[in-house]
C-alpha atoms as a PDB file:
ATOM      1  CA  UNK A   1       0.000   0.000   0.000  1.00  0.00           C
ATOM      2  CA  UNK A   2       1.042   3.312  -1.213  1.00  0.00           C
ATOM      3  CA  UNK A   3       0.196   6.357   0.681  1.00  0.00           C
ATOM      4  CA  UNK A   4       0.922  10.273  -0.346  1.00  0.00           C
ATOM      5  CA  UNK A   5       1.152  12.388   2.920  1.00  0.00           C
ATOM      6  CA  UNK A   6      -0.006  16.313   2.367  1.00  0.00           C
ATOM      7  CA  UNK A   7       3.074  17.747   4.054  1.00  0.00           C
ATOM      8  CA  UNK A   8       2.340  21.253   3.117  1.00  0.00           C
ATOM      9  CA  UNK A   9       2.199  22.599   7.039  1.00  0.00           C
ATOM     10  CA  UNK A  10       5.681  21.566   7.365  1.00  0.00           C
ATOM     11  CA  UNK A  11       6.413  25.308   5.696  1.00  0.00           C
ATOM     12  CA  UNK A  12       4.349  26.823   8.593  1.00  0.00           C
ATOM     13  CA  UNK A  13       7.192  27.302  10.594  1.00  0.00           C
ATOM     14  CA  UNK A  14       7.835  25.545  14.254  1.00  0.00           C
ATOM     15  CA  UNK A  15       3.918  23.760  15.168  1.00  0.00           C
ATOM     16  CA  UNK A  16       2.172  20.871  17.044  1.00  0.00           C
ATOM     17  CA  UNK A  17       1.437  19.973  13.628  1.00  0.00           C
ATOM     18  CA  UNK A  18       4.331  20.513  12.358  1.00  0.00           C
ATOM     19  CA  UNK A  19       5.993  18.378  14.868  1.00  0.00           C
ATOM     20  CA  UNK A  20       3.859  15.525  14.219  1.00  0.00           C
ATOM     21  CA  UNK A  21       4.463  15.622  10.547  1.00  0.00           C
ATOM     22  CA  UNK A  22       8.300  15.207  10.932  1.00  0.00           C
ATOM     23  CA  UNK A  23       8.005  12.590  13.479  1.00  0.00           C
ATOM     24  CA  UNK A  24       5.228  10.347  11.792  1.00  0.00           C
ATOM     25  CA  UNK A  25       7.222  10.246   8.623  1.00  0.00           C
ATOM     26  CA  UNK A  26      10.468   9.245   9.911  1.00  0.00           C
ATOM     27  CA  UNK A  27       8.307   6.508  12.348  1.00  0.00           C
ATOM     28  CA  UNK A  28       6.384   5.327   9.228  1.00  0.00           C
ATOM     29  CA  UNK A  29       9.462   4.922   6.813  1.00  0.00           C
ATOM     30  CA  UNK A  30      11.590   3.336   9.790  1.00  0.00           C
ATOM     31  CA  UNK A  31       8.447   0.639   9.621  1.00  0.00           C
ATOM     32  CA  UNK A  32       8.925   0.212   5.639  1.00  0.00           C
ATOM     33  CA  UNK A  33       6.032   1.981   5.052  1.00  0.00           C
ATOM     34  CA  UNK A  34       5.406   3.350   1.358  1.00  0.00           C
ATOM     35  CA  UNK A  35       5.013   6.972   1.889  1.00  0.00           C
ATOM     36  CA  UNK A  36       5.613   9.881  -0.316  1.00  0.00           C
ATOM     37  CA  UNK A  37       5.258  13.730   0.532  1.00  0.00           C
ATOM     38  CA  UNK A  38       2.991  16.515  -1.552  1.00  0.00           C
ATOM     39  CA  UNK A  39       3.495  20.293  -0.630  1.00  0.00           C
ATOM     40  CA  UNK A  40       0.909  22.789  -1.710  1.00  0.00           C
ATOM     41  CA  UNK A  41       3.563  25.116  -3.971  1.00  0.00           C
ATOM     42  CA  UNK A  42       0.812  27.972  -4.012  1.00  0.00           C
ATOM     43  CA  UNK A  43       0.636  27.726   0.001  1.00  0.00           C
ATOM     44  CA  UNK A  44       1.869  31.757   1.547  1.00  0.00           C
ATOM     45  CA  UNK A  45       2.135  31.698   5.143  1.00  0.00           C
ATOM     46  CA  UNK A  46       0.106  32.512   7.250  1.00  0.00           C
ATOM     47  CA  UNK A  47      -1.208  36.052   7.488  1.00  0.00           C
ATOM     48  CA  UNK A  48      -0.246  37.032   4.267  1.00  0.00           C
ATOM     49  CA  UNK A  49      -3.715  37.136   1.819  1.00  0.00           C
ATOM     50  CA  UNK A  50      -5.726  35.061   3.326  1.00  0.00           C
ATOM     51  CA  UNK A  51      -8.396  34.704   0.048  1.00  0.00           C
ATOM     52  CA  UNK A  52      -4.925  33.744  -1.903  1.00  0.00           C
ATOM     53  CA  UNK A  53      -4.247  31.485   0.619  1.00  0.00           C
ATOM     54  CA  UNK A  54      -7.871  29.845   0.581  1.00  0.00           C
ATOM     55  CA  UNK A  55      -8.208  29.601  -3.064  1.00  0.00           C
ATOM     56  CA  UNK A  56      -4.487  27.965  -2.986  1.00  0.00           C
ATOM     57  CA  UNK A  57      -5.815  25.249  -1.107  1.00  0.00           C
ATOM     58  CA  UNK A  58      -9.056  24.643  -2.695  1.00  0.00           C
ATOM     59  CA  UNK A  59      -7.430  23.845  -5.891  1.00  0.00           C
ATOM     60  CA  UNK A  60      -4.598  22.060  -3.746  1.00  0.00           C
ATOM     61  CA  UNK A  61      -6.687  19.667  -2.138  1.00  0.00           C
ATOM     62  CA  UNK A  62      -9.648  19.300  -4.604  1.00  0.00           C
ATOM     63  CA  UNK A  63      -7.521  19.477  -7.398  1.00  0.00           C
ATOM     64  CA  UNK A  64      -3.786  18.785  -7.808  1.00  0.00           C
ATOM     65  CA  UNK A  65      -3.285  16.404  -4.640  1.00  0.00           C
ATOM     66  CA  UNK A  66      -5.189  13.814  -5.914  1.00  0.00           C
ATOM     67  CA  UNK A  67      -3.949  14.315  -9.330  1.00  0.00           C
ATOM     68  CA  UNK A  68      -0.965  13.403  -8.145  1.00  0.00           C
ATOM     69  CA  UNK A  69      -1.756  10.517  -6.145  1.00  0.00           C
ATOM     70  CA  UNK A  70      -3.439   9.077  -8.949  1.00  0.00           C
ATOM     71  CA  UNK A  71      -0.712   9.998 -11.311  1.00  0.00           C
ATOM     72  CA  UNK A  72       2.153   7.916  -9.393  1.00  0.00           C
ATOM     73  CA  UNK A  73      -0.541   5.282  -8.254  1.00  0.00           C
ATOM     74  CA  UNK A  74      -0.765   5.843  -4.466  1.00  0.00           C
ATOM     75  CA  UNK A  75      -3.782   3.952  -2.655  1.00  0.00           C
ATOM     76  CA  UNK A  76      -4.418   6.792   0.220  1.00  0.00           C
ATOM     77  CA  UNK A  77      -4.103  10.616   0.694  1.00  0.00           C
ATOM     78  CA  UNK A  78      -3.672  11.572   4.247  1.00  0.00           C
ATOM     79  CA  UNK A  79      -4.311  15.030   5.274  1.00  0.00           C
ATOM     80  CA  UNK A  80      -2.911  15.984   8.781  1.00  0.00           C
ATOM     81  CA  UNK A  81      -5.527  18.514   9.737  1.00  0.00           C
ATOM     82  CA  UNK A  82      -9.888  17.946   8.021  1.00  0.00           C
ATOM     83  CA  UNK A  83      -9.824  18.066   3.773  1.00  0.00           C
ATOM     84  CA  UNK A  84     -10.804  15.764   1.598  1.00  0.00           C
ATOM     85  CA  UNK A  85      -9.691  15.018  -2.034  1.00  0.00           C
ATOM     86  CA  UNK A  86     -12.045  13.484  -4.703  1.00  0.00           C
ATOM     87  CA  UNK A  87     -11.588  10.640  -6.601  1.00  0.00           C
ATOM     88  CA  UNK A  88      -9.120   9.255  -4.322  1.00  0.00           C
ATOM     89  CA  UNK A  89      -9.143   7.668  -0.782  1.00  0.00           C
ATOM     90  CA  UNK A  90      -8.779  10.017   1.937  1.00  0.00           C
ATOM     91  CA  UNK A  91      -7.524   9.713   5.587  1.00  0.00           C
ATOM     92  CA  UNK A  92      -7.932  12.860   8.039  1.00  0.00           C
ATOM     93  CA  UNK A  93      -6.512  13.632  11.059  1.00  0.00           C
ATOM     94  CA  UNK A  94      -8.098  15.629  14.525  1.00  0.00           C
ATOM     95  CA  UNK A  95      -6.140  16.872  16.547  1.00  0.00           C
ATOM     96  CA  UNK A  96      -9.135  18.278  18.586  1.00  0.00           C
ATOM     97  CA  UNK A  97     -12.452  20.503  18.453  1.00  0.00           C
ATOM     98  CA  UNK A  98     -11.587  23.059  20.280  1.00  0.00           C
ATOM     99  CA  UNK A  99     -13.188  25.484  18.171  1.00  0.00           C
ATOM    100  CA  UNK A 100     -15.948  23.328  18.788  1.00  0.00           C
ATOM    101  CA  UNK A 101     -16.064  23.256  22.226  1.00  0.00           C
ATOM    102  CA  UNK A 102     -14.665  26.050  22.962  1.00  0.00           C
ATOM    103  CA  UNK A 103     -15.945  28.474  20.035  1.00  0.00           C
ATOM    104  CA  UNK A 104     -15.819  31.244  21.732  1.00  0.00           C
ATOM    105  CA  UNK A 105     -11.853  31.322  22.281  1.00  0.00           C
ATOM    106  CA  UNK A 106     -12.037  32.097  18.313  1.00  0.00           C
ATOM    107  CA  UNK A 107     -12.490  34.263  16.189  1.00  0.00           C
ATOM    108  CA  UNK A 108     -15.863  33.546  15.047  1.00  0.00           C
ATOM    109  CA  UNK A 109     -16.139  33.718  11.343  1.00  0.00           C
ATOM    110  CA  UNK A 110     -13.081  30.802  11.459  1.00  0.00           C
ATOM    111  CA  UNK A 111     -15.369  28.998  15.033  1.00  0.00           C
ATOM    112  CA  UNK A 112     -18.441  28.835  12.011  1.00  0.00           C
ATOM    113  CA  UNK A 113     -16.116  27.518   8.712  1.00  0.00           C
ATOM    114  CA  UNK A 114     -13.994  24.992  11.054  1.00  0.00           C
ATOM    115  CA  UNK A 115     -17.374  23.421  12.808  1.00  0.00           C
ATOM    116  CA  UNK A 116     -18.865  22.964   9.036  1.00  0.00           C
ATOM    117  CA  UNK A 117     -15.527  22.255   6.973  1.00  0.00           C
ATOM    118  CA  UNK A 118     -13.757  19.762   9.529  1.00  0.00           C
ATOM    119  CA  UNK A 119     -16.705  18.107   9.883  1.00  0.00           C
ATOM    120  CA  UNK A 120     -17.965  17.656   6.344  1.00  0.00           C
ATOM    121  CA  UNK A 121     -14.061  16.616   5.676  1.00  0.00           C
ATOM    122  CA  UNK A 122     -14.261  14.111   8.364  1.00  0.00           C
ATOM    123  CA  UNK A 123     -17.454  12.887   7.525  1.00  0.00           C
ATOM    124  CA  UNK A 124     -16.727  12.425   4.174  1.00  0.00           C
ATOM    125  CA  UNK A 125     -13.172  10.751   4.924  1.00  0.00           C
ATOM    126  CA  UNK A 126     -12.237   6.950   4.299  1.00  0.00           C
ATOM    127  CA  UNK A 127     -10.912   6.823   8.254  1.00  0.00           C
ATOM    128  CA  UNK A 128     -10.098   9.128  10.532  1.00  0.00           C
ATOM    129  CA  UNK A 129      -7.455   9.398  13.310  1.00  0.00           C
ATOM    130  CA  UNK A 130      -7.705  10.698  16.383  1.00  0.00           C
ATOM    131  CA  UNK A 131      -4.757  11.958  18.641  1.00  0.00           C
ATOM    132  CA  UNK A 132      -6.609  10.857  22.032  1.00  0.00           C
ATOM    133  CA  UNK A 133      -9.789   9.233  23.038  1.00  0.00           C
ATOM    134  CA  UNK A 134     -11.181  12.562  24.182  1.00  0.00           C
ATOM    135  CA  UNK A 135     -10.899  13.880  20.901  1.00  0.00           C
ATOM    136  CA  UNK A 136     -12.196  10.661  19.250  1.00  0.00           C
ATOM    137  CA  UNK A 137     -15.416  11.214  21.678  1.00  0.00           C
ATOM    138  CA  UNK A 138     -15.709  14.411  20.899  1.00  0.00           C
ATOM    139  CA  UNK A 139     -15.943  13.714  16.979  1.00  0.00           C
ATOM    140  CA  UNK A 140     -18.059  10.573  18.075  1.00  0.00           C
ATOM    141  CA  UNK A 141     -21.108  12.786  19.362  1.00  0.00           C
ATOM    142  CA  UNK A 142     -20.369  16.180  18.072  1.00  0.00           C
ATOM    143  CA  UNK A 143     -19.955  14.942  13.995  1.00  0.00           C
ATOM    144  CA  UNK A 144     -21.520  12.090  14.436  1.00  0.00           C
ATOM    145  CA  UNK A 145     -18.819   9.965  12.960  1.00  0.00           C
ATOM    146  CA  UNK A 146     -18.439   5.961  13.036  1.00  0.00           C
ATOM    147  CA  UNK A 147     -16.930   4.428  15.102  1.00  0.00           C
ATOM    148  CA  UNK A 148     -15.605   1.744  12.934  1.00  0.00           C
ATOM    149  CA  UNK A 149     -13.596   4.607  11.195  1.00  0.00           C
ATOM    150  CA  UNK A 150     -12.151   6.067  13.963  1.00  0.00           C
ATOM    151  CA  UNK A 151      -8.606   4.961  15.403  1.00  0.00           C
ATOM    152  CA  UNK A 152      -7.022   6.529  18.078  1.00  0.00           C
ATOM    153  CA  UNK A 153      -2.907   6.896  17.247  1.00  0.00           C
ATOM    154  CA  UNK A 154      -1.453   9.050  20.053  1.00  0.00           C
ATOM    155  CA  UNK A 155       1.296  11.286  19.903  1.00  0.00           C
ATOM    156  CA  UNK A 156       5.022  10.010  20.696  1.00  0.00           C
ATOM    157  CA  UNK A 157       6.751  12.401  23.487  1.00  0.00           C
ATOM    158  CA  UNK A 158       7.330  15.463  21.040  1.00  0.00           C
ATOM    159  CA  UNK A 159       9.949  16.062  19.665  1.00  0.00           C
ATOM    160  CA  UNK A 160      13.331  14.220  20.274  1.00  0.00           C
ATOM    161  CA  UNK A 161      15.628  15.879  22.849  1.00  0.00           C
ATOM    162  CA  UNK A 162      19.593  15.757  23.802  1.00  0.00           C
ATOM    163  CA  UNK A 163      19.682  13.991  27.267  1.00  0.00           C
ATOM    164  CA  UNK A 164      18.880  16.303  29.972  1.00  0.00           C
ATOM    165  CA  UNK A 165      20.745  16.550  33.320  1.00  0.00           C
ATOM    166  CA  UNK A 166      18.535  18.026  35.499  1.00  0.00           C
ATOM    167  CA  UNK A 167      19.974  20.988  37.222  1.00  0.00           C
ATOM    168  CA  UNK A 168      19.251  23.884  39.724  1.00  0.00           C
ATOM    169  CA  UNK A 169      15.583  25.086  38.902  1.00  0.00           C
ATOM    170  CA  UNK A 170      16.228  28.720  37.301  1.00  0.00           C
ATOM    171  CA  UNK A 171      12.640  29.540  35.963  1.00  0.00           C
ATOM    172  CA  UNK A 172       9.041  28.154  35.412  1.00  0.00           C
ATOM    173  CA  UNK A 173       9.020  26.832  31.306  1.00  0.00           C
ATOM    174  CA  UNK A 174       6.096  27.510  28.932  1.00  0.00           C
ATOM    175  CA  UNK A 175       6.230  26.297  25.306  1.00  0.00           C
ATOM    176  CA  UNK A 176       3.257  27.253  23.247  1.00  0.00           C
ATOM    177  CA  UNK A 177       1.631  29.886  21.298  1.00  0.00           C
ATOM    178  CA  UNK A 178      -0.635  32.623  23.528  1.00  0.00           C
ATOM    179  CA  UNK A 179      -3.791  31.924  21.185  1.00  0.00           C
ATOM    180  CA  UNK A 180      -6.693  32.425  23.646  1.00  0.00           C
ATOM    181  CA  UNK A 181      -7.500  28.710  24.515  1.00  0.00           C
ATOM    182  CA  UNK A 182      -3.907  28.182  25.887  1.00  0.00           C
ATOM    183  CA  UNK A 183      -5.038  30.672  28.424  1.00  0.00           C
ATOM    184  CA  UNK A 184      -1.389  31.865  29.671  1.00  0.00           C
ATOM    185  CA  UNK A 185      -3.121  34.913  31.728  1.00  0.00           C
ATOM    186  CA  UNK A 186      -3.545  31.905  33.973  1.00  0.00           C
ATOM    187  CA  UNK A 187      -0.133  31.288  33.480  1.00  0.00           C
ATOM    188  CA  UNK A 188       1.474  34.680  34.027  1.00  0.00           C
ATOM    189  CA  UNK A 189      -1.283  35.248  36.961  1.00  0.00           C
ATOM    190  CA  UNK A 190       0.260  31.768  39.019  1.00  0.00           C
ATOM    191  CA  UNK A 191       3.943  33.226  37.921  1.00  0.00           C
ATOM    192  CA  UNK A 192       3.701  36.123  39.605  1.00  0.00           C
ATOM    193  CA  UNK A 193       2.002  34.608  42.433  1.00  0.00           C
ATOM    194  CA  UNK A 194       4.492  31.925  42.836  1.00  0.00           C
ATOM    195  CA  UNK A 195       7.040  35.120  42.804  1.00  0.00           C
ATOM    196  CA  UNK A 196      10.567  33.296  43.117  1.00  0.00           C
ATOM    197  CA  UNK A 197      11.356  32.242  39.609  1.00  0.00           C
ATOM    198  CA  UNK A 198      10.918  34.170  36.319  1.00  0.00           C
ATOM    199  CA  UNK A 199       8.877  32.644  33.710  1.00  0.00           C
ATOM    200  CA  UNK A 200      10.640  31.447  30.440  1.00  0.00           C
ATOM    201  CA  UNK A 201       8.813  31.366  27.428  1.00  0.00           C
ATOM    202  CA  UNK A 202      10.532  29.105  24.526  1.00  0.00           C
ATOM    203  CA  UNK A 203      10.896  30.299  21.365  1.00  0.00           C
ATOM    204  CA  UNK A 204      11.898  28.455  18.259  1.00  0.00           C
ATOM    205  CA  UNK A 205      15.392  29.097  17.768  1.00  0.00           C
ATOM    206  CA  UNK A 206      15.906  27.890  21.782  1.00  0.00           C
ATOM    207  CA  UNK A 207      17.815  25.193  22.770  1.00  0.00           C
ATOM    208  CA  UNK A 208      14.923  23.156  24.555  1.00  0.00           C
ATOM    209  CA  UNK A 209      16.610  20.353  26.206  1.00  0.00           C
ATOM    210  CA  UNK A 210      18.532  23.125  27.851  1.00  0.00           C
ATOM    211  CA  UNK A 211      15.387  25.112  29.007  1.00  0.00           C
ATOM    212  CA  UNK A 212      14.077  22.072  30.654  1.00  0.00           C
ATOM    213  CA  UNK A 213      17.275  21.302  32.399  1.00  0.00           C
ATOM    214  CA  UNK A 214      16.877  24.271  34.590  1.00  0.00           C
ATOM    215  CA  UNK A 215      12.984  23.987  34.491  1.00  0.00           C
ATOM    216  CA  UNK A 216      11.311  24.002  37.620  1.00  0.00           C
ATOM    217  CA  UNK A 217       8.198  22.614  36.248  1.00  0.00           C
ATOM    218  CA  UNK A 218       6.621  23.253  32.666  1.00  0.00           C
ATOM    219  CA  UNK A 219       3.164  24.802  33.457  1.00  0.00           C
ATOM    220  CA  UNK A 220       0.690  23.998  30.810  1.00  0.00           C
ATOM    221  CA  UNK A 221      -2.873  25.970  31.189  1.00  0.00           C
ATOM    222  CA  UNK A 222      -4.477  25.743  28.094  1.00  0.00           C
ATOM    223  CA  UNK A 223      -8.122  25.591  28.478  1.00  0.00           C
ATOM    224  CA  UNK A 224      -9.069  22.401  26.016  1.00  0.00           C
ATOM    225  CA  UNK A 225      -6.189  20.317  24.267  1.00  0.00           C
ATOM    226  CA  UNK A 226      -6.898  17.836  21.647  1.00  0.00           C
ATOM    227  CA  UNK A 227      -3.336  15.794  22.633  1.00  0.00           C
ATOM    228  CA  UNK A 228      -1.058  18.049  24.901  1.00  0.00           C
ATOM    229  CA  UNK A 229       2.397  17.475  23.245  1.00  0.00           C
ATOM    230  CA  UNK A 230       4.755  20.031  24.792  1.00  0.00           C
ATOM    231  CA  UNK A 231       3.424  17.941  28.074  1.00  0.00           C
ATOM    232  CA  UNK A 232       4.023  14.733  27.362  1.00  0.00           C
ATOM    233  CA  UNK A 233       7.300  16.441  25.951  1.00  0.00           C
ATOM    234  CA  UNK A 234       8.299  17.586  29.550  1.00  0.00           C
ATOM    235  CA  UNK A 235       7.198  14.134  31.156  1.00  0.00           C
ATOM    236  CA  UNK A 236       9.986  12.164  28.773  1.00  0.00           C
ATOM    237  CA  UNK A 237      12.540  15.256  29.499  1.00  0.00           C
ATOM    238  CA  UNK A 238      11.870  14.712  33.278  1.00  0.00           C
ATOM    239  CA  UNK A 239       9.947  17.943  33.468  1.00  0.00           C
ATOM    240  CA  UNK A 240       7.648  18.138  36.311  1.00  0.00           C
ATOM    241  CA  UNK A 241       4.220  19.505  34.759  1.00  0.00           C
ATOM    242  CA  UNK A 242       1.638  21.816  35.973  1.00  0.00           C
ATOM    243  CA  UNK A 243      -1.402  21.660  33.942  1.00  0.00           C
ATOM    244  CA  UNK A 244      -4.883  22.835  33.705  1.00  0.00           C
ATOM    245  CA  UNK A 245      -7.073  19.532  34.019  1.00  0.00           C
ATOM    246  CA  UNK A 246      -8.146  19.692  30.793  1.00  0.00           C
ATOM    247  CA  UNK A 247      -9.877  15.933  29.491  1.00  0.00           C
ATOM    248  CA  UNK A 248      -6.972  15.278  27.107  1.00  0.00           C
ATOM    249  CA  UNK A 249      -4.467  16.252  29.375  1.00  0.00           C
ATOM    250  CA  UNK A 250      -5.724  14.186  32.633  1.00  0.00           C
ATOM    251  CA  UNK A 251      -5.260  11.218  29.699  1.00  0.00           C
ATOM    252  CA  UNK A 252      -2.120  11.367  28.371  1.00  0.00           C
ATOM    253  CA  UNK A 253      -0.366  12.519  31.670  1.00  0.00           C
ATOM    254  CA  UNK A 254      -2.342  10.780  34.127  1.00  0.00           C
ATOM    255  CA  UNK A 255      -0.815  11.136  37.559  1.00  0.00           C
ATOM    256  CA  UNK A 256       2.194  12.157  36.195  1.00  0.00           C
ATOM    257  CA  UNK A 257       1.236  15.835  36.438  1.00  0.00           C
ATOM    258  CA  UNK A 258       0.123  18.157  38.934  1.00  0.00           C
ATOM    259  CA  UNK A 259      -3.434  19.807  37.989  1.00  0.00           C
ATOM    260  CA  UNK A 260      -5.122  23.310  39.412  1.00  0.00           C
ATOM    261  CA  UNK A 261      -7.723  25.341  37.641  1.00  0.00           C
ATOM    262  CA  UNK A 262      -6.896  28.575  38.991  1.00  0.00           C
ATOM    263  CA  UNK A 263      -3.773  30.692  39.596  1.00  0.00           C
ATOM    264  CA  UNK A 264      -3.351  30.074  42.915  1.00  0.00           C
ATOM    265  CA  UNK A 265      -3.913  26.419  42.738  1.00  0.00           C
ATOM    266  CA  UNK A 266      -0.965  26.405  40.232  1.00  0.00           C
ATOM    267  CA  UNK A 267       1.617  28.454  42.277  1.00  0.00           C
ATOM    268  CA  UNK A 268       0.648  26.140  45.510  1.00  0.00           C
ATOM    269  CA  UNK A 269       2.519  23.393  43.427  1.00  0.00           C
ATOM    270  CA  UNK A 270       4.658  25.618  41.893  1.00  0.00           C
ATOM    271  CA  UNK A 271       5.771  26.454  45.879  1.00  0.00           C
ATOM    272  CA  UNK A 272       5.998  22.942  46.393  1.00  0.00           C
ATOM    273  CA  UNK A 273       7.805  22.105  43.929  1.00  0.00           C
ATOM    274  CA  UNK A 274      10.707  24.413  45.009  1.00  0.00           C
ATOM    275  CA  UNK A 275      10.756  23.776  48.187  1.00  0.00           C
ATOM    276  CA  UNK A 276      11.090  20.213  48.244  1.00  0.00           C
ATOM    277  CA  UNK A 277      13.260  18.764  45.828  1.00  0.00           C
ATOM    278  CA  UNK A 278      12.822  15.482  46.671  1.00  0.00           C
ATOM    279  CA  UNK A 279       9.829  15.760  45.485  1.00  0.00           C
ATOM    280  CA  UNK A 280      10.373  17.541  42.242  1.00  0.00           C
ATOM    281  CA  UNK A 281      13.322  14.580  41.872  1.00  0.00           C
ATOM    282  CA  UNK A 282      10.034  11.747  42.620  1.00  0.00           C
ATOM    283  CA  UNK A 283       7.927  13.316  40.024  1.00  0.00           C
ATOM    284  CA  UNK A 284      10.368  14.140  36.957  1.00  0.00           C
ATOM    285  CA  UNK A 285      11.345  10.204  37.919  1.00  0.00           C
ATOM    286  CA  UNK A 286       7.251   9.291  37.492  1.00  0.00           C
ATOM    287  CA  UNK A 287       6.797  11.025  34.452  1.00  0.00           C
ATOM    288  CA  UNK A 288      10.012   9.746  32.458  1.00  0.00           C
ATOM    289  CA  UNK A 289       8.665   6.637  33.332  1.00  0.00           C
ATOM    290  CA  UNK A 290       5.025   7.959  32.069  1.00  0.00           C
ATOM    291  CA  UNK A 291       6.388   9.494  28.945  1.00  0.00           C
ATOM    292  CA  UNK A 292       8.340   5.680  28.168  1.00  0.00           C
ATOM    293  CA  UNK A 293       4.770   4.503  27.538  1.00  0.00           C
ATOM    294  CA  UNK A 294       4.634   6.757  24.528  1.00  0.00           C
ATOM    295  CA  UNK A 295       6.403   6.552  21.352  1.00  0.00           C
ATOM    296  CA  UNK A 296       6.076   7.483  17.510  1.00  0.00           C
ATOM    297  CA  UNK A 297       6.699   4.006  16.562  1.00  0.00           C
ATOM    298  CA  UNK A 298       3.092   3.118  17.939  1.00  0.00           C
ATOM    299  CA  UNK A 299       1.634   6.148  16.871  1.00  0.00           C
ATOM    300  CA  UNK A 300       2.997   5.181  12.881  1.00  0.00           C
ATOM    301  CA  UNK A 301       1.552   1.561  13.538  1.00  0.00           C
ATOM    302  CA  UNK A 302      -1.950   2.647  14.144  1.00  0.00           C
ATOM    303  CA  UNK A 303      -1.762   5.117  11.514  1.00  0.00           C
ATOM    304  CA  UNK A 304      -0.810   2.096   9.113  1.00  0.00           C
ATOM    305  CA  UNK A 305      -4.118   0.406  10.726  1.00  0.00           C
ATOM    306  CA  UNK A 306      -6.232   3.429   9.148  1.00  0.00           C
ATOM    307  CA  UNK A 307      -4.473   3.494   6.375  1.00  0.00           C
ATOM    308  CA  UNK A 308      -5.550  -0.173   5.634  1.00  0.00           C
ATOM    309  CA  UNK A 309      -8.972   0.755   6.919  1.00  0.00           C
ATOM    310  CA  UNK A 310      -9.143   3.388   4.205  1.00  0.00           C
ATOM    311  CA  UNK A 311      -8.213   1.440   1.199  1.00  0.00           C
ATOM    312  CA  UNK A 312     -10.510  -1.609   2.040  1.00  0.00           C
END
C-alpha cells in the first residue's frame, strides 16, 4: 500500500502539527512503510492574503493532490488537519475541536467555517485518526462519525531531545503559542504569584533540552487540548508539569502531572515544587517513566491500521 502524505504545514514554521508531521514520517518509513510527501507550492504563510491562501488550497486539495496521487498510483491521501480530495481515498486527522467546544476562544467567522468544513471533511473521509480518546469522543457525538472509522494513534513524546541533566531550577518553562484557549493569563497570573522564579517562554530558535534542564516545572494551562504534546514532551525530558485539568491532558499525563484550575492552585505546586526537591526529583522520575509509555513508533503503527482501513 502506497500512501501520499499532504506535508504542506511543514512550511508553517515551528507547530504541534508541524511536529507531528516530521516525526510520523520518519516513524512510518523506519516501519517500511510506502510513503511519499505533496506540498501545496501555491501555500503563503500565514497572514499574508488570506483569500490567496484559501483559493491555494481549494485547488490544492480538490484538485492537484489527488492528481498526483493518482498519477504515481498511491492507494491513500492523508491530510494531517480535516480536507478531503475526490476521486481518491482520503484519511484525516483531529487533533481536537476546540473550536468546537470552545468556540468562543475564536475568532468567530473561522469557530463557524472549522465546525462545518472539519466536519464535512471528516465525515466524508475513508478513516479518521484521532490523537486521544477525548478527541475521538468528541468527533463521536459532536460529527456524528463511526466508530468503525475512527482509530485513536497518540502522539510520541514530542519532539526528540539531547539527554537532559537536570539541574538547579532557574525559571518556570512555557512552550506554546498565547492563542486564547492556551489561556497563559492563567499562566502569568500563578507566575507572579508563585514570585521566586521568572517565567521562560521558549521560542523556536531555543535550545529546549537546555530550558528544561533548569525547568522548575513546565506549566501547561491551556483551556481544552486535543493531545497536549509540549506535556508529554516535559514528562519524557523529566519535566515536572503543571497543567490545567483539561480531558486530554488528565489522559495522556495521568498522575504524572500536577493539575489546578486557577492561579493560585498552580503556584501552591509551583511552591511545592521548590521547596522540596525530593519531590520535584520523585515526580520528573514518574513522568520519564510515564512518557516511556509513549512513542512514535506506535503512533505510525496505528496510523498504518487506518491506512488499511481506508483502502478496504
Amino acid at each position: 500500500m502506497r500512501v501520499l502524505v499532504d506535508t504542506t504545514y511543514l512550511a508553517r514554521g515551528h507547530t504541534g502539527t508541524g511536529t507531528y508531521l516530521r516525526q510520523l514520517l520518519r516513524a512510518l518509513r523506519a516501519l517500511g512503510a510506502d510513503v511519499g510527501e505533496a506540498a501545496n507550492p501555491r501555500r503563503r504563510p500565514p497572514g499574508t492574503g488570506s483569500l490567496r491562501n484559501a483559493a491555494a488550497d481549494a485547488w490544492w486539495t480538490g484538485v492537484e493532490l489527488p492528481r498526483r496521487a493518482r498519477r504515481s498510483g498511491y492507494d491513500v491521501v492523508h491530510h494531517p488537519l480535516p480536507a478531503h480530495s475526490p476521486g481518491v481515498r482520503n484519511v484525516v486527522t483531529v487533533h481536537d475541536l476546540a473550536f468546537d467546544v470552545h468556540p468562543e476562544l475564536f475568532a468567530a467567522r473561522f469557530a463557524a467555517w472549522a465546525r462545518v468544513a472539519h466536519a464535512r471533511a471528516a465525515r466524508a473521509a475513508d478513516a479518521v485518526v484521532a490523537v486521544s480518546h477525548t478527541t475521538a469522543g468528541d468527533a463521536l457525538t459532536r460529527w456524528g462519525l463511526s466508530g468503525a472509522r475512527v482509530v485513536v494513534a497518540h502522539h510520541g513524546p514530542g519532539q526528540p531531545l539531547s539527554p537532559v541533566a537536570r539541574r538547579e531550577p532557574r525559571h518556570v518553562l512555557y512552550v506554546g503559542d498565547d492563542e486564547p484557549r492556551k489561556n497563559v493569563g492563567l499562566l502569568l497570573a500563578a507566575v507572579e504569584r508563585f514570585g521566586v522564579l521568572p517565567l521562560r517562554r521558549a521560542r523556536p530558535s531555543d535550545d529546549l533540552a537546555a530550558l528544561h534542564a533548569e525547568a522548575l516545572a513546565l506549566v501547561h494551562p491551556a483551556l481544552h487540548e486535543g493531545f497536549g504534546l509540549t506535556a508529554l514532551e516535559a514528562l519524557a525530558a523529566g519535566t515536572p508539569v503543571v497543567a490545567y485539568p483539561s480531558h486530554a491532558l488528565r489522559e495522556v499525563c495521568g498522575d504524572a502531572a500536577l493539575y489546578a484550575t486557577d492561579a493560585e492552585g498552580i503556584a501552591a505546586h509551583l511552591r511545592a515544587l521548590h521547596a522540596e526537591p525530593g519531590r520535584a526529583a520523585l515526580l520528573s522520575e514518574r513522568g520519564k517513566a510515564h512518557a516511556a509509555r509513549y512513542s512514535w513508533e506506535r503512533c505510525a503503527r496505528e496510523h498504518l491500521r487506518a491506512y488499511t482501513l481506508a483502502a478496504t
